[in-house]
Protein backbone atom coordinates (compact mmCIF):
# COMPACT_ATOMS: atom_id res chain seq x y z
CA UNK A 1 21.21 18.99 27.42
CA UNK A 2 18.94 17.09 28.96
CA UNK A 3 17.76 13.23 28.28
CA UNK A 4 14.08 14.19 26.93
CA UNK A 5 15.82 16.75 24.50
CA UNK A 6 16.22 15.55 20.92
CA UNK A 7 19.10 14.59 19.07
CA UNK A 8 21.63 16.71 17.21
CA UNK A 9 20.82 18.45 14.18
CA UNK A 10 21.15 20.70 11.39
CA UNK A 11 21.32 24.19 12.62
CA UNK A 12 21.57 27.31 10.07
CA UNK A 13 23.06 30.84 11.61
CA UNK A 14 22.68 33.77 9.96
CA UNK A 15 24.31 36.96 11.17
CA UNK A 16 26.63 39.97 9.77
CA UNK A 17 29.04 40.32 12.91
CA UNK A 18 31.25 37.62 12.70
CA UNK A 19 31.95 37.39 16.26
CA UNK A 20 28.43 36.84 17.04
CA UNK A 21 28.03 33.75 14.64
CA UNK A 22 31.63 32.43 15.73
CA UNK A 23 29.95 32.39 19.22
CA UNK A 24 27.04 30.84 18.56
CA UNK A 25 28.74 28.22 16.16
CA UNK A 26 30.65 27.35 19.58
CA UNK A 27 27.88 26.79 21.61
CA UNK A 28 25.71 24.65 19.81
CA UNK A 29 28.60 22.51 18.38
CA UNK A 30 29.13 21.64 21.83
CA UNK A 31 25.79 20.35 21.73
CA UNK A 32 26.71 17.69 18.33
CA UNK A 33 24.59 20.28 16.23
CA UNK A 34 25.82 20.58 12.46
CA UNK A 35 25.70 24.17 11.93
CA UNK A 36 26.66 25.94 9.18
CA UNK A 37 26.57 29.78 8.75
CA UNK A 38 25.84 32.85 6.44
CA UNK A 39 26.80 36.92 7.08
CA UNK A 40 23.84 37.70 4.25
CA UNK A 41 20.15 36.49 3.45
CA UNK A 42 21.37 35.74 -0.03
CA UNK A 43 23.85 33.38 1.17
CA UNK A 44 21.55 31.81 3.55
CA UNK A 45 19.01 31.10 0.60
CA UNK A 46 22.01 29.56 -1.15
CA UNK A 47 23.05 27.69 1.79
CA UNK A 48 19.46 25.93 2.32
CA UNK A 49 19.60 24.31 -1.37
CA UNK A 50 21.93 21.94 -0.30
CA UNK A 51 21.81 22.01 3.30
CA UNK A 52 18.89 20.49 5.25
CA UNK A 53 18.51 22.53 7.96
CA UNK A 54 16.17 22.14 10.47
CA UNK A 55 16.29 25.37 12.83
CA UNK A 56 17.31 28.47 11.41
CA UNK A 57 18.62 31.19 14.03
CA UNK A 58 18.48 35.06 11.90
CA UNK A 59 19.52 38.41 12.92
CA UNK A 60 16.69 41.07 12.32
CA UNK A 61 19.02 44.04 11.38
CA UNK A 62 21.44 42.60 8.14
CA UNK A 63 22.05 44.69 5.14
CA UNK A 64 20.30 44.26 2.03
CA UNK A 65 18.06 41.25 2.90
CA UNK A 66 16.45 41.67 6.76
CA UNK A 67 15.88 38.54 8.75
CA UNK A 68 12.15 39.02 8.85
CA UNK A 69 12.24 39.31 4.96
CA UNK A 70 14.42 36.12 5.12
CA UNK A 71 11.83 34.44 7.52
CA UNK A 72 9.04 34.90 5.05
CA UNK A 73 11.47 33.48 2.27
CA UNK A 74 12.37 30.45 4.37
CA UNK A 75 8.33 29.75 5.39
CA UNK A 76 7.80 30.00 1.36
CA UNK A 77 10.34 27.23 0.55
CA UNK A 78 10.91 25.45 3.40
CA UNK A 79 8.08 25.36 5.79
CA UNK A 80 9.03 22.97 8.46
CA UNK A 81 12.14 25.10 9.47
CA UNK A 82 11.52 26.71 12.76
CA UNK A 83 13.40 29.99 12.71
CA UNK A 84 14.40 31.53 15.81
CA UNK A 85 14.75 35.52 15.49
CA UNK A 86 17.90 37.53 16.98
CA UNK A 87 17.05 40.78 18.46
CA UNK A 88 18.32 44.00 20.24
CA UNK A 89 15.97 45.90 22.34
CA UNK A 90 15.27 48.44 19.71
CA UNK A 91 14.05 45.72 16.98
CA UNK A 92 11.96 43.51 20.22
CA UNK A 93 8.76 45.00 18.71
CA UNK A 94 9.87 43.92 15.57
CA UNK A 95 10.48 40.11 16.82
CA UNK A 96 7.14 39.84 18.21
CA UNK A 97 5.38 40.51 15.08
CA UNK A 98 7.99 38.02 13.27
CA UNK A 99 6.62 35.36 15.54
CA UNK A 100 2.99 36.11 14.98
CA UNK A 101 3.82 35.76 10.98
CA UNK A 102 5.59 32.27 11.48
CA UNK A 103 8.69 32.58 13.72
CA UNK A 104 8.81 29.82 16.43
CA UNK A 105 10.74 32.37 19.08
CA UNK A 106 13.27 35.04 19.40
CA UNK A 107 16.42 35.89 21.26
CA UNK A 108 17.73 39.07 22.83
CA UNK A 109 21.07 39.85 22.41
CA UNK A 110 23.28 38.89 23.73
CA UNK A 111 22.04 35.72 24.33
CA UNK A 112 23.66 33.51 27.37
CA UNK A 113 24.74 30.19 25.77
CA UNK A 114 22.86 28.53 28.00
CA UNK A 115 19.68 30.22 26.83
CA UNK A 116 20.12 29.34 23.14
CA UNK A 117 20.59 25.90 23.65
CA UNK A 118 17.38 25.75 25.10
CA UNK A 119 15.11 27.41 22.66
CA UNK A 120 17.62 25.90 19.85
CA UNK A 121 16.26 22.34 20.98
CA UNK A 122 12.65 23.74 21.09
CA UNK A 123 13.32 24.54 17.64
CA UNK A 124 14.81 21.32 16.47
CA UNK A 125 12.03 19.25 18.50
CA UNK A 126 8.81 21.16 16.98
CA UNK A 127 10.78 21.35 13.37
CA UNK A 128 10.67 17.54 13.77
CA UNK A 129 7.37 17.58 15.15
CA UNK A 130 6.45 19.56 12.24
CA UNK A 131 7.68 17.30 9.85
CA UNK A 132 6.40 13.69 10.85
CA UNK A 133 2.73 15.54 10.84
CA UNK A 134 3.65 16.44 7.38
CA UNK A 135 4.87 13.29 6.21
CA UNK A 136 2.01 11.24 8.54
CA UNK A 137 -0.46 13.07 6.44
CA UNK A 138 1.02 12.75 3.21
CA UNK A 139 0.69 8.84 3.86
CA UNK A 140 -2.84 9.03 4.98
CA UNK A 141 -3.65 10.50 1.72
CA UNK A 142 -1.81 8.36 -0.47
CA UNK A 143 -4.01 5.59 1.49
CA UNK A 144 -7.27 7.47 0.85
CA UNK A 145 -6.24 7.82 -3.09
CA UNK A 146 -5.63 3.77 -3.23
CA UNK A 147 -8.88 3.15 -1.60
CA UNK A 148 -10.64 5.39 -3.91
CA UNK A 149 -8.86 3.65 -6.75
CA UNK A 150 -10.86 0.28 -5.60
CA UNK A 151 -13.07 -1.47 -7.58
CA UNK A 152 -16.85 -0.90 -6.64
CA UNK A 153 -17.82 -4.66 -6.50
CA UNK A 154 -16.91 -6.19 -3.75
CA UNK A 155 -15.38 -9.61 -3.57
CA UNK A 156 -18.04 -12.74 -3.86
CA UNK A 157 -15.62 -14.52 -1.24
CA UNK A 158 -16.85 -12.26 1.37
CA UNK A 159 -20.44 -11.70 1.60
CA UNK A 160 -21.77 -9.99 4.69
CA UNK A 161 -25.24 -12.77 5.06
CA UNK A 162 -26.26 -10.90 7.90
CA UNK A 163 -26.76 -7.35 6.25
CA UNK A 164 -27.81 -8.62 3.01
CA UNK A 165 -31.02 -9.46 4.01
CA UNK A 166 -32.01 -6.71 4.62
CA UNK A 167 -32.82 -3.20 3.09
CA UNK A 168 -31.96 0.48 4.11
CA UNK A 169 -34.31 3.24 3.57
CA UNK A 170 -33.88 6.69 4.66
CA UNK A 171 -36.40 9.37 3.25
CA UNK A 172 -35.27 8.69 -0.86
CA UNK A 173 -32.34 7.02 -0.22
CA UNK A 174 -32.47 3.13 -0.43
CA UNK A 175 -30.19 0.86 0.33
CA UNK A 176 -29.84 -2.76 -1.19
CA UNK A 177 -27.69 -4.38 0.57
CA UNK A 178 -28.81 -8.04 -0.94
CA UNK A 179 -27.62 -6.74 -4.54
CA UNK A 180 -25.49 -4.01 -3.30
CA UNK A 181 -26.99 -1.07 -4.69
CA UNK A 182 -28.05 1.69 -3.69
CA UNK A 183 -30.23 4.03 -5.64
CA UNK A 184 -31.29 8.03 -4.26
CA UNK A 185 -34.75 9.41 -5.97
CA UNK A 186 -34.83 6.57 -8.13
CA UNK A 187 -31.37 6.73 -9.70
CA UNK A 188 -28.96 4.54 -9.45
CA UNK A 189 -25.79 5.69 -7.25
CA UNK A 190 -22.21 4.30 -7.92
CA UNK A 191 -20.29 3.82 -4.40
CA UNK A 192 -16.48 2.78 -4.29
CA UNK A 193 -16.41 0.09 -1.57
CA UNK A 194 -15.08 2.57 1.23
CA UNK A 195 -18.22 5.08 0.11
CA UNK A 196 -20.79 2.37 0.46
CA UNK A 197 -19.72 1.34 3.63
CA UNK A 198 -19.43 4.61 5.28
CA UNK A 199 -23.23 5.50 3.94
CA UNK A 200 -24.46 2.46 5.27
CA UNK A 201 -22.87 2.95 8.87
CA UNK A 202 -24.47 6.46 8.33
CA UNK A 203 -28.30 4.91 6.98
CA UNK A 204 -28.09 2.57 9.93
CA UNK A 205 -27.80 5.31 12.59
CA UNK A 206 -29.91 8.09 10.53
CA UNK A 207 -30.77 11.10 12.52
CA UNK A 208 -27.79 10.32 14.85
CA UNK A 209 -24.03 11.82 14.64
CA UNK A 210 -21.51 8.93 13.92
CA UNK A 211 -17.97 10.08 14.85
CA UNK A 212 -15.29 9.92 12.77
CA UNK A 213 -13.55 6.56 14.88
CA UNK A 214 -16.78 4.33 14.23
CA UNK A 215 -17.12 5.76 10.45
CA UNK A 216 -13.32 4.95 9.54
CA UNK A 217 -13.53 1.49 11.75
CA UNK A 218 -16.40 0.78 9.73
CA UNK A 219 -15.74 2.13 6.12
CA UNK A 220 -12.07 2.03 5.67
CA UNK A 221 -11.56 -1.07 8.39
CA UNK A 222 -9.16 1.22 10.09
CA UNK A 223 -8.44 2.02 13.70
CA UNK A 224 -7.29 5.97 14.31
CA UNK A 225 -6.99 8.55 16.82
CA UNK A 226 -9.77 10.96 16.26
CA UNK A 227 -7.50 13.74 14.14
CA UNK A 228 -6.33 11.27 11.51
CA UNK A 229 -10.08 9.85 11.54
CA UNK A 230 -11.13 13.17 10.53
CA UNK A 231 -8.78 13.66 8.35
CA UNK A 232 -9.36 10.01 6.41
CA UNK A 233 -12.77 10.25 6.29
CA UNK A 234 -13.39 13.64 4.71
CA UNK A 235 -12.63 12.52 1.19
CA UNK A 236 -15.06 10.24 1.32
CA UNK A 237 -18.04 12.21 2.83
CA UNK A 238 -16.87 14.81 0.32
CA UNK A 239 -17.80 12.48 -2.76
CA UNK A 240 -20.73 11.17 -1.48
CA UNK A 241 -21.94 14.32 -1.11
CA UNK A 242 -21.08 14.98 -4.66
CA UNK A 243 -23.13 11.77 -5.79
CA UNK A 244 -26.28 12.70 -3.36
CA UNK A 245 -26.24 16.06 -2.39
CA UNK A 246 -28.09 18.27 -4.89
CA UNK A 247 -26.16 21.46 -4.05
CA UNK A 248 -22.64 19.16 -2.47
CA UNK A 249 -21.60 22.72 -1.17
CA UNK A 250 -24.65 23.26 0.73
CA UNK A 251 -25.29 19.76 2.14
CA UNK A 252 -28.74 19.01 3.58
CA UNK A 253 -28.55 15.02 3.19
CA UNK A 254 -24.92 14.42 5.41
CA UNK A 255 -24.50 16.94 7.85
CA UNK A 256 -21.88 17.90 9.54
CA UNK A 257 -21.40 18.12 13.54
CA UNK A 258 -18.60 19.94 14.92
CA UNK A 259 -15.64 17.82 16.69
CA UNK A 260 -17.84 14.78 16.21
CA UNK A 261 -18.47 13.66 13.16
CA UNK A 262 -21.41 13.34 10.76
CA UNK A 263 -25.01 12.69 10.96
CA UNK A 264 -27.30 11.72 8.05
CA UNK A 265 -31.15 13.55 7.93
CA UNK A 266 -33.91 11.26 7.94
C-alpha cells in the first residue's frame, strides 16, 4: 500500500465458498487488516454485534440471505460501513443497482489481490470519512443545544456601548439595543443570546443576504467553514422564525438564499 492510504482496519468477509474467503483473508492480512469472516448473512449480522467493522466485502449469490439483502441490513444498523459487493458476470447488473441503493463499489470475480486491496482501502478511507462527519456533526449539535440552553440576559460585565445607543427598526420589527429588547408588531419577543445576535447582524444589513460565516462569527462568536456554518446556524434561524414569522413554514420576514445564507425583508 501506498503512504497516503489509511491505516489497518477492521475488515468483514462474507462468502459461502470457503476458498474464496480463505483467499481474500490472505490478502488483506498482508495488508495489517483485522478481518474476520462469515459463509451466511445470518452469521455476518451476528458477527457485526461485537465486531466493529469498518468495510464489509459480500458475495451477491449466498443461500438463504443474498448480499444485497444483507447490504440493506448492514445500511439499517450500521450506516458508516462501506460494503463492497462480490460479483460474477451474470449478477454485474445486479451490483450496479446495489451501489446506487448504498454500496460504495463492487468486485468481479475473481478479483486479482492487487485489485481488492485497492478498493478495500477506498472502503476503509470513506468509512472513516464517513464517520468523523458523523461524529463532527453530532458535536456541532450538542454545541447548538448548550447555546440554546443560555440564559437570555446577557452579562452586565460586557455591555456593547457602541450598539446600545442606538435603535433597530425594520418595517415592525424594533430593535432596542439600549435595554435589549426587541419587540415585533408591538409584542414583546424573547431572544436567547445567540438569537438576538444573529437578528441584529440580520436588522443591520436588512434587504441584504448575510452568509452563514458572518452570521455564526457574529451570533455564536464562532469561526467555520461554510458547511458547518450552515449547519450551526439553522437552529437558530429556525426559532426565530418560530417567534416572528406568522406562518414559520412559509417565511416572508427571514428569507432564505440558496448557498449563501439569509436575508431579512425590509
Amino acid at each position: 500500500m501506498t503512504g497516503h492510504e489509511p491505516t489497518a482496519g477492521n475488515i468483514l468477509l462474507v462468502d459461502d465458498e470457503t476458498n474464496i474467503r480463505e483467499g481474500l483473508k490472505a490478502t488483506l492480512r498482508k495488508d495489517g487488516h483485522d478481518v474476520r469472516d462469515a459463509a451466511t448473512a445470518t452469521a455476518a449480522l451476528s458477527l457485526l454485534a461485537t465486531f466493529p467493522a469498518e468495510v464489509a466485502v459480500l458475495d451477491i449469490r449466498m443461500p438463504g440471505m443474498s448480499g444485497t439483502e444483507l447490504l440493506a441490513e448492514i445500511k439499517a444498523g450500521w450506516p458508516h460501513i462501506a460494503v463492497i459487493m462480490l460479483t460474477g458476470h451474470g449478477t454485474l447488473q445486479t451490483a450496479i443497482t446495489a451501489v446506487k441503493e448504498g454500496a460504495f463499489d463492487y468486485l468481479l470475480k475473481p478479483a486479482k489481490p492487487e485489485a481488492i486491496r485497492v478498493v478495500v482501502a477506498r472502503a476503509l478511507a470513506e468509512s472513516r470519512r464517513q464517520r468523523e462527519q458523523a461524529a463532527l456533526l453530532q458535536a456541532l449539535q450538542a454545541g447548538l443545544e448548550r447555546l440554546h440552553r443560555l440564559p437570555a440576559t446577557p452579562p452586565f460585565s460586557q455591555p456593547n456601548l457602541a450598539a446600545s445607543t442606538a435603535i433597530l427598526r425594520v418595517g415592525d420589527l424594533i430593535i432596542d439595543r439600549a435595554a435589549y429588547e426587541v419587540r415585533f408588531r408591538g409584542q414583546a419577543v424573547a431572544l436567547t443570546p445567540a438569537e438576538y445576535k444573529v437578528l441584529v447582524v440580520l436588522a443591520e444589513r436588512a434587504g441584504s443576504a448575510v452568509d452563514y460565516i458572518s452570521l455564526v462569527r457574529a451570533g455564536l462568536e464562532y469561526d467555520a467553514e461554510a458547511w458547518e456554518a450552515k449547519e450551526l446556524i439553522k437552529r437558530h434561524i429556525y426559532t426565530l422564525r418560530q417567534k416572528l414569522e406568522p406562518q414559520p413554514d412559509q417565511p416572508a420576514f427571514i428569507l432564505n438564499v440558496r448557498g449563501v445564507g439569509y436575508r431579512l425583508v425590509r
